[in-house]
N, C-alpha and C. Protein backbone atom coordinates (compact mmCIF):
# COMPACT_ATOMS: atom_id res chain seq x y z
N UNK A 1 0.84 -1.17 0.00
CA UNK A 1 0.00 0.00 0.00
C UNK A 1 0.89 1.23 0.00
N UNK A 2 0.56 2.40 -0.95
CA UNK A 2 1.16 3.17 -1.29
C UNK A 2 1.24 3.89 0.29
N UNK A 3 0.13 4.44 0.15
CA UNK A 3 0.22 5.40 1.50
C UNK A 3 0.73 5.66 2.70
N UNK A 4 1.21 6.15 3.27
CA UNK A 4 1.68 5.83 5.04
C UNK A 4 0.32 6.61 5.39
N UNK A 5 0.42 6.28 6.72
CA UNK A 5 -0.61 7.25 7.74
C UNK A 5 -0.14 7.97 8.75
N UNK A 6 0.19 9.37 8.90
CA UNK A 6 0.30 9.22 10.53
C UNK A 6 -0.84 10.41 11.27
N UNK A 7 -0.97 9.94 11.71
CA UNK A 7 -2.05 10.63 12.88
C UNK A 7 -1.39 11.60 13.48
N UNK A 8 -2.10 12.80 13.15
CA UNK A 8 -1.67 13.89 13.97
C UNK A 8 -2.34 14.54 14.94
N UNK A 9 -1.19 14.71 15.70
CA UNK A 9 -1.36 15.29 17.06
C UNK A 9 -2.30 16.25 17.47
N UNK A 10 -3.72 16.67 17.26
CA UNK A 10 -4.18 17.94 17.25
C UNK A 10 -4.31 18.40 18.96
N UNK A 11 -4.44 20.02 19.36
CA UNK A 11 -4.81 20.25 20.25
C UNK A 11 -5.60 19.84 21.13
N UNK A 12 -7.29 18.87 20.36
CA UNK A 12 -8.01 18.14 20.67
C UNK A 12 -7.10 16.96 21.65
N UNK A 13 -6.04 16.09 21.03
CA UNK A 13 -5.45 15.00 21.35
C UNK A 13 -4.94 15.02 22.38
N UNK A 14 -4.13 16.37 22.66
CA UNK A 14 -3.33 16.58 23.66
C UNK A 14 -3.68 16.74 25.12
N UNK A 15 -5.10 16.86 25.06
CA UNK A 15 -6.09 17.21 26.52
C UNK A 15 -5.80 15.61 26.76
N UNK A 16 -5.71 15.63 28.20
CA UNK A 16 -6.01 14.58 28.76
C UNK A 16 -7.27 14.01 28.80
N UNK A 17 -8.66 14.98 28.62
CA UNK A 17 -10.18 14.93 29.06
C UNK A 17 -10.68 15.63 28.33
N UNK A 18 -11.38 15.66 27.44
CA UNK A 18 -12.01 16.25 27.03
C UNK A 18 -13.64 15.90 26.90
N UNK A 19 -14.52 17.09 26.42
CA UNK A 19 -16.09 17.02 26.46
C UNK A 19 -16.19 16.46 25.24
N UNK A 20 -15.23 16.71 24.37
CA UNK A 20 -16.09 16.32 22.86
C UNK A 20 -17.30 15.61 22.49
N UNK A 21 -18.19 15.84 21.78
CA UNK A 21 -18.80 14.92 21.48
C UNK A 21 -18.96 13.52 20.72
N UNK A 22 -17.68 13.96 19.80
CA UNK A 22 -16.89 13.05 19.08
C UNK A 22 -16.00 13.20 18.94
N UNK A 23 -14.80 11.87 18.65
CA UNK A 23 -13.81 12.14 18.30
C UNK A 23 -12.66 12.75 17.32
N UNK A 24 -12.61 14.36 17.41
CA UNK A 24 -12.05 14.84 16.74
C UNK A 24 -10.41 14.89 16.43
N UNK A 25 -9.88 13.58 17.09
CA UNK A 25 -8.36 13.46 16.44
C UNK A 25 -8.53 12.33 15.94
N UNK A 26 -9.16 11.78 15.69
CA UNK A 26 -9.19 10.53 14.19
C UNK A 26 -10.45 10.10 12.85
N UNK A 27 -9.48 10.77 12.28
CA UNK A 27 -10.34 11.34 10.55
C UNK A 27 -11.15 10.04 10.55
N UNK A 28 -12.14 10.24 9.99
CA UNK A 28 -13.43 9.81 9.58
C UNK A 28 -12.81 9.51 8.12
N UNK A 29 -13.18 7.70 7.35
CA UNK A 29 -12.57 7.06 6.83
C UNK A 29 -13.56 6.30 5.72
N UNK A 30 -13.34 5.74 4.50
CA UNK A 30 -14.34 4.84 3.90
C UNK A 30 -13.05 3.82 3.73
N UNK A 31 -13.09 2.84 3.53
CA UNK A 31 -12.03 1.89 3.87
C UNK A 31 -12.59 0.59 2.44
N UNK A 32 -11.96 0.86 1.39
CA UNK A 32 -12.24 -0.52 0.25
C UNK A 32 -11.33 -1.47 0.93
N UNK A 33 -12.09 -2.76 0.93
CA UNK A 33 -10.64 -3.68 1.32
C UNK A 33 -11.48 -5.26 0.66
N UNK A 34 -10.17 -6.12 0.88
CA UNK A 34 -10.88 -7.52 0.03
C UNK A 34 -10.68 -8.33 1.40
N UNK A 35 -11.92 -9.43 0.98
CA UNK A 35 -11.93 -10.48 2.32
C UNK A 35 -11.81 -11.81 1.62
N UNK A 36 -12.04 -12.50 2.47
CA UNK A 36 -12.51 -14.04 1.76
C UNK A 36 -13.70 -14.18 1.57
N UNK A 37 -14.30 -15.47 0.55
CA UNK A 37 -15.39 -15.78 0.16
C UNK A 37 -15.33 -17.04 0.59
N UNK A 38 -16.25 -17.09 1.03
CA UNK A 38 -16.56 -19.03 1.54
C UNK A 38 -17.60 -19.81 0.75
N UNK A 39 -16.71 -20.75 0.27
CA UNK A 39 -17.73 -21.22 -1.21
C UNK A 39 -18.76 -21.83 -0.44
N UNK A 40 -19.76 -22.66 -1.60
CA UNK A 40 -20.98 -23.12 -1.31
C UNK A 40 -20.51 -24.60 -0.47
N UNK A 41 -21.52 -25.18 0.08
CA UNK A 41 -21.01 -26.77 1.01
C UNK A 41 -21.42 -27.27 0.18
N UNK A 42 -21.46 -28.61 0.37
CA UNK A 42 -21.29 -29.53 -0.73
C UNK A 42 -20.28 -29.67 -1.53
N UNK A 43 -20.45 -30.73 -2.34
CA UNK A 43 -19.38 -30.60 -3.71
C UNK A 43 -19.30 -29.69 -4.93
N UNK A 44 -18.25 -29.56 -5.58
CA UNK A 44 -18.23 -28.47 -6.51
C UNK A 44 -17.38 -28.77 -6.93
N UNK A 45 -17.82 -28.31 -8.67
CA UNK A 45 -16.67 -28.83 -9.89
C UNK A 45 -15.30 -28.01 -8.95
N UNK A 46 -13.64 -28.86 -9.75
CA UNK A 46 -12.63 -28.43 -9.87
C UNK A 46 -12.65 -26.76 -10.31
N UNK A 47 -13.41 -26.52 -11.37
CA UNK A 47 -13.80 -25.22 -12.58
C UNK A 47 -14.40 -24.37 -11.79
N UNK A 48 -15.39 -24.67 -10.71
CA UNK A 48 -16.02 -23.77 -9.68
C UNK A 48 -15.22 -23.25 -9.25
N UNK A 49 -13.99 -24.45 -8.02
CA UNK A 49 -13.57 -23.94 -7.50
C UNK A 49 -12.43 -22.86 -7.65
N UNK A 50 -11.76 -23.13 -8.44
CA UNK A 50 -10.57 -22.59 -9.73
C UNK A 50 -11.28 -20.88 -9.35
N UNK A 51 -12.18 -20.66 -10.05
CA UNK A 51 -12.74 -19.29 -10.67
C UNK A 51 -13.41 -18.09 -9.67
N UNK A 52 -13.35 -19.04 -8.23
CA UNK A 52 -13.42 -18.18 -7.08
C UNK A 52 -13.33 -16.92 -7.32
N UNK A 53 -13.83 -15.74 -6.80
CA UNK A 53 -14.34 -14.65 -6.47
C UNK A 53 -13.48 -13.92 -5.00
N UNK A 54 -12.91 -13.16 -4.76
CA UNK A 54 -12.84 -12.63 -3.79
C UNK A 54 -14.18 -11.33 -3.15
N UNK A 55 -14.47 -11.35 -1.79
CA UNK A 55 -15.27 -10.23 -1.35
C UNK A 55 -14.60 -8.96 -1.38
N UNK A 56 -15.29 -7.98 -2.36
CA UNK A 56 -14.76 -6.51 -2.22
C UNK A 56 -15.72 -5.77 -0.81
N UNK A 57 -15.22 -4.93 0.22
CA UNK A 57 -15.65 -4.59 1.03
C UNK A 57 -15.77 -3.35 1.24
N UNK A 58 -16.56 -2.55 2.00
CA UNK A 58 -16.35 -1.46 2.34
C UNK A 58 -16.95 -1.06 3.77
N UNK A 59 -16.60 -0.38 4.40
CA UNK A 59 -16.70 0.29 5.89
C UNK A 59 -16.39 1.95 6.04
N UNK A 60 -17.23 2.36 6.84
CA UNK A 60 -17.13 3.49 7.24
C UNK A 60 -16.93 4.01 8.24
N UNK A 61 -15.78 4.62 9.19
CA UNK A 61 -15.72 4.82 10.57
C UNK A 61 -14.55 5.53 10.61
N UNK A 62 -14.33 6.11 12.30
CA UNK A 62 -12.88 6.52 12.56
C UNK A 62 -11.63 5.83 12.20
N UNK A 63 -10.71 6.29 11.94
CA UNK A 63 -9.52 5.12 11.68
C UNK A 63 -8.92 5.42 12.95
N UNK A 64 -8.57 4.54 13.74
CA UNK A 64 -8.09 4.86 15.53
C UNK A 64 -6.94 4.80 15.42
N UNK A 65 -6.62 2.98 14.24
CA UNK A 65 -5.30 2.67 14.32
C UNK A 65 -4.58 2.22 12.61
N UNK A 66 -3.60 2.14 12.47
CA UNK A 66 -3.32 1.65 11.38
C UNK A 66 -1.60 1.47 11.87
N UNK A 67 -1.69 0.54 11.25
CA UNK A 67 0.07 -0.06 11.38
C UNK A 67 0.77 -1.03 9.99
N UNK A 68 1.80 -1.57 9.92
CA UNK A 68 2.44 -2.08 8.83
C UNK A 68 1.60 -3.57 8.80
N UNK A 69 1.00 -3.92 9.93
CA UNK A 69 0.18 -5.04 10.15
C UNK A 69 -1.43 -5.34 10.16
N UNK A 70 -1.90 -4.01 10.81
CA UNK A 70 -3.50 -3.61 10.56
C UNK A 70 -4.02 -2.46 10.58
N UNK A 71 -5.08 -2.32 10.18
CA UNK A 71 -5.93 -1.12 10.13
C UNK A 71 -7.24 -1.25 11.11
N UNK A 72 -7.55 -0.66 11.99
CA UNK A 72 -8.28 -0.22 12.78
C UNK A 72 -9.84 0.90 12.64
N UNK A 73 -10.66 0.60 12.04
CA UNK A 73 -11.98 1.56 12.15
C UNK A 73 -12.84 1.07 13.61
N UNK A 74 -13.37 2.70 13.82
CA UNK A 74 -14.89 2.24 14.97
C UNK A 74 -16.10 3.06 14.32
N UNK A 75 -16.97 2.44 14.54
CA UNK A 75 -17.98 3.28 14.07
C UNK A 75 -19.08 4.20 14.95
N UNK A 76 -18.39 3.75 15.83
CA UNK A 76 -19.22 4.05 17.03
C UNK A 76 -18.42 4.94 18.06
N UNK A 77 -19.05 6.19 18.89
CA UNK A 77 -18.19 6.66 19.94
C UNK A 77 -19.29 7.23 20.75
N UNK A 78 -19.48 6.38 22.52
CA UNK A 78 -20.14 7.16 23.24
C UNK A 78 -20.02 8.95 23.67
N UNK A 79 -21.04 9.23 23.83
CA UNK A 79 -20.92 11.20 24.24
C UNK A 79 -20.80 11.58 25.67
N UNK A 80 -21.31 10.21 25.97
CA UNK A 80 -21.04 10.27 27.60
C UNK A 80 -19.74 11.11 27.81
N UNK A 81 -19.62 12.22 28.62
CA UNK A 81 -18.06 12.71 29.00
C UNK A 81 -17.55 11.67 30.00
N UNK A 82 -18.32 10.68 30.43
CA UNK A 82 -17.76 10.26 31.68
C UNK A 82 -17.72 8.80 31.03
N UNK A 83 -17.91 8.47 30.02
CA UNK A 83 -17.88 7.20 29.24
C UNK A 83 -17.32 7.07 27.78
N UNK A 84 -15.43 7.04 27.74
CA UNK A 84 -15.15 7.05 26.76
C UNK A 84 -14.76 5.86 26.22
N UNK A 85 -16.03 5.24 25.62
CA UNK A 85 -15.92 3.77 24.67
C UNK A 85 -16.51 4.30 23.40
N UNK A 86 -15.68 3.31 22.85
CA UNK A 86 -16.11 3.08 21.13
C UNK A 86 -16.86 1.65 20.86
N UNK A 87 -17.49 1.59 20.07
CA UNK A 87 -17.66 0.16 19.24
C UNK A 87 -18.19 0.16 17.98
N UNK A 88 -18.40 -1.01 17.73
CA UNK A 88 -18.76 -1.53 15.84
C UNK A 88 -17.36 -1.58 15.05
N UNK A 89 -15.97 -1.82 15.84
CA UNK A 89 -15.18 -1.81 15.77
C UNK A 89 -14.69 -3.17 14.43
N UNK A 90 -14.02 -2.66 13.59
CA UNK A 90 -13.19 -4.08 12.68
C UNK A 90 -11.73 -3.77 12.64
N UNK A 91 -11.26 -4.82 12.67
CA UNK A 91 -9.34 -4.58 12.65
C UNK A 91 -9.75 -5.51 11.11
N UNK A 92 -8.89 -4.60 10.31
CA UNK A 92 -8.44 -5.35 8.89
C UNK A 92 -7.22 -5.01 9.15
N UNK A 93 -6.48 -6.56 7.95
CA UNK A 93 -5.05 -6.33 7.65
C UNK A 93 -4.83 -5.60 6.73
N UNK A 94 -3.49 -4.67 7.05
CA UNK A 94 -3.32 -3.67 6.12
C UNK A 94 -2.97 -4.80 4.62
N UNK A 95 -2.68 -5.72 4.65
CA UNK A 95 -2.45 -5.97 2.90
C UNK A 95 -3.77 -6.12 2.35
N UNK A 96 -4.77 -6.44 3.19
CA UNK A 96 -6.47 -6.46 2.27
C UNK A 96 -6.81 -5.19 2.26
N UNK A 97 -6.01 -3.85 2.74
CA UNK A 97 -6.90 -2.75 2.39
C UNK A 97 -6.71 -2.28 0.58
N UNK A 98 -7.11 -1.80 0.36
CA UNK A 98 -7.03 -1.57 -1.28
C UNK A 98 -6.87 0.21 -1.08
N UNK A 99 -7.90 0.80 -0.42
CA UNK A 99 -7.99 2.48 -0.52
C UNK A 99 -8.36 2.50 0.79
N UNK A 100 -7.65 4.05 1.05
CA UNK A 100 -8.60 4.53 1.93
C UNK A 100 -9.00 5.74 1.82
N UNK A 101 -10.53 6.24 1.80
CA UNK A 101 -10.40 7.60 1.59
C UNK A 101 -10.97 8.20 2.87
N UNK A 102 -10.54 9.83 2.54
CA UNK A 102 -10.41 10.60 4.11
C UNK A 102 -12.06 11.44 3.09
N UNK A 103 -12.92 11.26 4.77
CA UNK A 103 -13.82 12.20 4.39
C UNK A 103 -14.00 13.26 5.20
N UNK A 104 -14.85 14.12 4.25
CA UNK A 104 -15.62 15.70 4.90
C UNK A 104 -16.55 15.74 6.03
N UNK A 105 -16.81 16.49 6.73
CA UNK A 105 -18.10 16.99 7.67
C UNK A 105 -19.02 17.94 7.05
N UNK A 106 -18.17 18.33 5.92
CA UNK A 106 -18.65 19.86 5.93
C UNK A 106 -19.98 19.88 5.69
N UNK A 107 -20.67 19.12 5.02
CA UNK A 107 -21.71 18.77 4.47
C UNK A 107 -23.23 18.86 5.66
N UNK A 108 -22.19 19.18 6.67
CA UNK A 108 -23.47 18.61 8.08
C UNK A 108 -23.69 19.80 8.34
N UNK A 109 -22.72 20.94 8.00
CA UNK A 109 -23.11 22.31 8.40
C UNK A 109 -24.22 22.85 7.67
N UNK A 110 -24.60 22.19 6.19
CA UNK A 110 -25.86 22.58 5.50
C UNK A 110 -27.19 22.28 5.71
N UNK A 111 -27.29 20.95 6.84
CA UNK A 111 -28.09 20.26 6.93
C UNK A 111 -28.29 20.74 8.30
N UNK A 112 -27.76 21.11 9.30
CA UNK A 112 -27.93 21.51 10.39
C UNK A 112 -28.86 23.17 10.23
């Protein structure tokens, strides 16, 4: 994968505590990546199996983590100030990611 990542440090990050309502030091992500396909049970021609298909995927969430080994999204982040959990969490390996793209907010300021 072409890209590196590194996560930067924002002022947000550096508080020990913060109110946020969300997490504003890790960009919001669409994540293409390939999985496995699990063929049908039973038997199946040689020619079936041969011509396999891989799953193209996609996910949407914070990227928390990414390393030379995996990639990290959550989709989820409590507002609780006094409850800072995430979930809907997937770790993919970085060699099944294909893209990742960084998205906007801005769009929420029109709708708000």
């Amino acid at each position: 994968m072409e890209e590196k990542l590194k996560l930067k440090q924002t002022e947000e990050t550096k508080k020990s505590s913060t109110s946020s309502p969300y997490p504003h030091c890790w960009p919001m992500v669409r994540i293409i990546w390939q999985d496995a396909m699990d063929g049908e049970t039973g038997w199946q021609s040689l020619e079936t199996m041969m011509s396999a298909k891989l799953a193209l995927c996609m996910d949407i969430g914070w990227l928390i983590k990414k390393t030379d080994e995996k990639v990290i999204i959550m989709g989820s982040w409590c507002v609780d100030p006094d409850d800072k959990e995430g979930g809907r969490y997937i770790t993919i390996p970085t060699g099944w990611v294909k893209k990742i793209e960084y998205l906007s907010v801005d769009y929420a300021k029109i709708r708000d």
